[in-house]
N, C-alpha and C. Protein backbone atom coordinates (compact mmCIF):
# COMPACT_ATOMS: atom_id res chain seq x y z
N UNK A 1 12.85 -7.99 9.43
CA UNK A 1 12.25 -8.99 8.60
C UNK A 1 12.66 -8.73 7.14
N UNK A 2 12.90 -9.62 6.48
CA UNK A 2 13.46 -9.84 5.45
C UNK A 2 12.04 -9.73 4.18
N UNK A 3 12.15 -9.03 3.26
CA UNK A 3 11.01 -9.26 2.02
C UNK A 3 11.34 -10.29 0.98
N UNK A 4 10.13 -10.84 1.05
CA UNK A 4 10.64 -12.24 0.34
C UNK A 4 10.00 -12.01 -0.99
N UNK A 5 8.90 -10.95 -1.44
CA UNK A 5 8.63 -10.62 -2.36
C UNK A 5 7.54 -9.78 -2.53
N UNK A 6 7.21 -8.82 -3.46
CA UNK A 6 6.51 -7.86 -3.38
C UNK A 6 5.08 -8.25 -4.43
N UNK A 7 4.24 -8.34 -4.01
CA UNK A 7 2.93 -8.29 -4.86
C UNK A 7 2.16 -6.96 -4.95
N UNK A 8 1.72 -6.54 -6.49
CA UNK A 8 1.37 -5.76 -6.70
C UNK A 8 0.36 -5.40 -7.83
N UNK A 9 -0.79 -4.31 -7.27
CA UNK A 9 -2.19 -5.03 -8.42
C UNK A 9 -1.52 -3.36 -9.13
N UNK A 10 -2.42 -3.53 -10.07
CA UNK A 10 -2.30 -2.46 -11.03
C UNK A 10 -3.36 -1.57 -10.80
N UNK A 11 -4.56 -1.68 -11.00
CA UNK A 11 -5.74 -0.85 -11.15
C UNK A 11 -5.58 -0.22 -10.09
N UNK A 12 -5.33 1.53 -10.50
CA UNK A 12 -5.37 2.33 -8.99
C UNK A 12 -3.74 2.27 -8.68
N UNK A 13 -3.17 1.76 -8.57
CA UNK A 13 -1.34 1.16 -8.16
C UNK A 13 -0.80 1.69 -9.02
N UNK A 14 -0.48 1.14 -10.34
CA UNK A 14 0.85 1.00 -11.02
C UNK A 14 -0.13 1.83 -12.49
N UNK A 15 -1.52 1.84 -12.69
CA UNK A 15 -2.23 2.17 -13.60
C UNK A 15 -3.68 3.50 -12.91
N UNK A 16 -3.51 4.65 -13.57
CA UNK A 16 -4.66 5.62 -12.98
C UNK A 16 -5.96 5.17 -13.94
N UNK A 17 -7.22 5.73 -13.26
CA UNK A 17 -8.47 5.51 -14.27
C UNK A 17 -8.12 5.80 -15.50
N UNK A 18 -7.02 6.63 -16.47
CA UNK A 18 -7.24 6.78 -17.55
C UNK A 18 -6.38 5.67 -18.30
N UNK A 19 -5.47 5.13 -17.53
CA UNK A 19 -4.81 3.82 -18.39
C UNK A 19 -3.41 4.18 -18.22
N UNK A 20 -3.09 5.08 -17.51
CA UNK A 20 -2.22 6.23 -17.72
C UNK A 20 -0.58 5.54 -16.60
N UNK A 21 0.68 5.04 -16.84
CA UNK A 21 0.77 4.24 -15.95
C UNK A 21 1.62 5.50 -15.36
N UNK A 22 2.24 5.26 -13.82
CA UNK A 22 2.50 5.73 -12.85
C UNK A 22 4.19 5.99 -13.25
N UNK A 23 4.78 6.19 -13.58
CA UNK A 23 6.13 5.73 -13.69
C UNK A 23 6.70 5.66 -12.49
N UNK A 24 6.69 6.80 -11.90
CA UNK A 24 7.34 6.56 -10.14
C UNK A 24 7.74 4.99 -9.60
N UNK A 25 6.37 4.54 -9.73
CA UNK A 25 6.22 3.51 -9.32
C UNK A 25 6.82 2.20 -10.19
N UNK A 26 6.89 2.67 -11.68
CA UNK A 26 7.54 1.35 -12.25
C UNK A 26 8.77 1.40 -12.16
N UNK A 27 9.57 2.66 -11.61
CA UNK A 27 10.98 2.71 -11.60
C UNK A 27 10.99 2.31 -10.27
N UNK A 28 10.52 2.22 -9.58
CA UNK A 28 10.76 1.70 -8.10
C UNK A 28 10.38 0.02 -7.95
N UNK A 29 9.72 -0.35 -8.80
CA UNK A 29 9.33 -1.77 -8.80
C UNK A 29 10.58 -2.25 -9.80
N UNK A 30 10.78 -1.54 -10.74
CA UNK A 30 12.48 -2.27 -11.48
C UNK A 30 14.13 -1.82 -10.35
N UNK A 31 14.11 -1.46 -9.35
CA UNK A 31 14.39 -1.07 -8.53
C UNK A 31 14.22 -2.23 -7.69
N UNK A 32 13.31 -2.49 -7.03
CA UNK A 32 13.06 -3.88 -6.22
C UNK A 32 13.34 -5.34 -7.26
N UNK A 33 13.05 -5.61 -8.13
CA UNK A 33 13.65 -6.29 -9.41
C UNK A 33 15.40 -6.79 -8.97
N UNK A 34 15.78 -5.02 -9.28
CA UNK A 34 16.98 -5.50 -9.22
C UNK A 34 17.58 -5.75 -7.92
N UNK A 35 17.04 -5.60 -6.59
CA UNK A 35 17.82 -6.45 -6.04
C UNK A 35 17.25 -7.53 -5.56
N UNK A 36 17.23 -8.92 -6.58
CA UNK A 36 16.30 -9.91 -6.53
C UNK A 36 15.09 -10.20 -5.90
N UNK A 37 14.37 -9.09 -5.44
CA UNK A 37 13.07 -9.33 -4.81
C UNK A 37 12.18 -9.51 -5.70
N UNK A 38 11.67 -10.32 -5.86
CA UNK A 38 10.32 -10.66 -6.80
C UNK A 38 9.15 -9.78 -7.22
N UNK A 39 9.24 -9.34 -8.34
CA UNK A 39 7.79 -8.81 -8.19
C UNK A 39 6.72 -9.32 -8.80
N UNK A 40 5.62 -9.38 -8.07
CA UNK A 40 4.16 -10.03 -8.71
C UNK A 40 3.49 -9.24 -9.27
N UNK A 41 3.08 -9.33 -10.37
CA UNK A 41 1.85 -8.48 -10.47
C UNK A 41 0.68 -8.92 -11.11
N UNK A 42 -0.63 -8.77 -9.89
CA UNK A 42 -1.57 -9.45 -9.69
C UNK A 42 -2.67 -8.67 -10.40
N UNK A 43 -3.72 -9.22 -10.69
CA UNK A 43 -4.82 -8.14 -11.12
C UNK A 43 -6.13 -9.04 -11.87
N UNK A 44 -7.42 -8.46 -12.17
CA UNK A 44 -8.50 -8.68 -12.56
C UNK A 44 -8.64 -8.59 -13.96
N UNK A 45 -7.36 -7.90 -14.66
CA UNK A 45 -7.37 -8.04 -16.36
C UNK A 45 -7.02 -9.41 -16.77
N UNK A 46 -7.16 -9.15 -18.12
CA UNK A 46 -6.71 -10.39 -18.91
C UNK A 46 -5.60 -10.77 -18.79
N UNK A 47 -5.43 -11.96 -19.12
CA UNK A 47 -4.02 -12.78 -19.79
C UNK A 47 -3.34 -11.58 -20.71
N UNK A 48 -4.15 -11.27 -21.21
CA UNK A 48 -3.15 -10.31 -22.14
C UNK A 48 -2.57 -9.20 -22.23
N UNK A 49 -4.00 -8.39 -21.07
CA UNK A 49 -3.85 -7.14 -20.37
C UNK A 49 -2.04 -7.14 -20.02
N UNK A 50 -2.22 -8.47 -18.59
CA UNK A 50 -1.13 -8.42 -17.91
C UNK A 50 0.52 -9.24 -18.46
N UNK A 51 -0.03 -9.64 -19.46
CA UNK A 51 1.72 -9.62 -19.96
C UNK A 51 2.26 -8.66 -20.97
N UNK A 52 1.27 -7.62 -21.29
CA UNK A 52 1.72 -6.66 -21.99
C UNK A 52 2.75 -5.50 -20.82
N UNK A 53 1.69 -5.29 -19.66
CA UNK A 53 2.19 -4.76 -18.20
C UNK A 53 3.55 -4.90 -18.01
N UNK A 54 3.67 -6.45 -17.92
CA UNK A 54 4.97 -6.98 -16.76
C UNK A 54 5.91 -6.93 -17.97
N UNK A 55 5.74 -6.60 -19.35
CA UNK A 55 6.90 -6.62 -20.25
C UNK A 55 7.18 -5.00 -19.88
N UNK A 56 6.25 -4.27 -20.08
CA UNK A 56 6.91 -2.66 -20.13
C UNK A 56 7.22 -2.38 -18.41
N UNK A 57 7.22 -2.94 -17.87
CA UNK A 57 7.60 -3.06 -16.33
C UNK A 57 9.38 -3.53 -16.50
N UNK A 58 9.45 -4.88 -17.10
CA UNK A 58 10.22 -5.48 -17.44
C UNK A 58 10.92 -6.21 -16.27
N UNK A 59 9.65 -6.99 -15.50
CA UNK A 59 9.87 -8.05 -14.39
C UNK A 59 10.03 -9.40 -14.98
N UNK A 60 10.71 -10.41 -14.56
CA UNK A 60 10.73 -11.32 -15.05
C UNK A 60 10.30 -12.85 -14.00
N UNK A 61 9.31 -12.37 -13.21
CA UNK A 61 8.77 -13.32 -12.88
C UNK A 61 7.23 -13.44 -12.74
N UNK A 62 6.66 -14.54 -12.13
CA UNK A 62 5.19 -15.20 -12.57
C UNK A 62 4.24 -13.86 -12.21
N UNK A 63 3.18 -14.00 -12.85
CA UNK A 63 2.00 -12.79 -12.53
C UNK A 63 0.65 -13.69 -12.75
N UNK A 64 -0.15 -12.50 -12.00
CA UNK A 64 -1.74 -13.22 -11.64
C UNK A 64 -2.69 -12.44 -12.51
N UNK A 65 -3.42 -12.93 -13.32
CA UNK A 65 -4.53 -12.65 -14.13
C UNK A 65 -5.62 -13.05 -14.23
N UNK A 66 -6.70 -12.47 -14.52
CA UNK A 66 -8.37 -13.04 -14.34
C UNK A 66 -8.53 -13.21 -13.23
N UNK A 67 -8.48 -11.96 -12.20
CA UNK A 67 -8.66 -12.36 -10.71
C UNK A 67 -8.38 -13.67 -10.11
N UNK A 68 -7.21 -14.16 -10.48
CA UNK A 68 -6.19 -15.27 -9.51
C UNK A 68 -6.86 -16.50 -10.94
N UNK A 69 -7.63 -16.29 -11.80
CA UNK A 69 -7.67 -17.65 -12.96
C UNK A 69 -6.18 -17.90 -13.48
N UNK A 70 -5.42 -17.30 -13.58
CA UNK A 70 -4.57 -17.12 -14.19
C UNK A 70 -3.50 -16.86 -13.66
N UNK A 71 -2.21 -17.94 -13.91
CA UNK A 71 -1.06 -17.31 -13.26
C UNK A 71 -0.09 -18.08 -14.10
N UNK A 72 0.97 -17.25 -14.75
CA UNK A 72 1.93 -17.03 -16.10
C UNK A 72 3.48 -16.40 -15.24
N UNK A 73 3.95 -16.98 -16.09
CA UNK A 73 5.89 -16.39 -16.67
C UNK A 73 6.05 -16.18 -17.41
């Protein structure tokens, strides 16, 4: 089966309780990036929280904010 795209929350995932982000994991999600698999990244922060995220991630497609209120490019 083929991945048609990867969704991924932050809190706990890509971010520890202290704010602290994972790198492992963001080099492996710019990694999936590059070979055109999509990455989402979904979550319960703000609008602002999460496009600060997906810039230092440096994904370039849509993400989910305000527990699904919100969904941006």
């Amino acid at each position: 089966m083929r991945v048609r795209a990867l969704v991924v929350d932050v809190d706990g995932t890509l971010i520890d309780e202290r704010d602290v982000f994972n790198l492992d994991a963001v080099k492996l999600l710019r990694e999936v990036d590059n070979r055109y698999i999509p990455v989402i990244i979904a979550s319960g922060r703000s609008s602002h929280d999460i496009k600060t995220i997906v810039q230092f991630i440096g994904v370039k497609t849509p993400a989910i904010a305000e527990n699904g209120g919100v969904v941006f490019e």
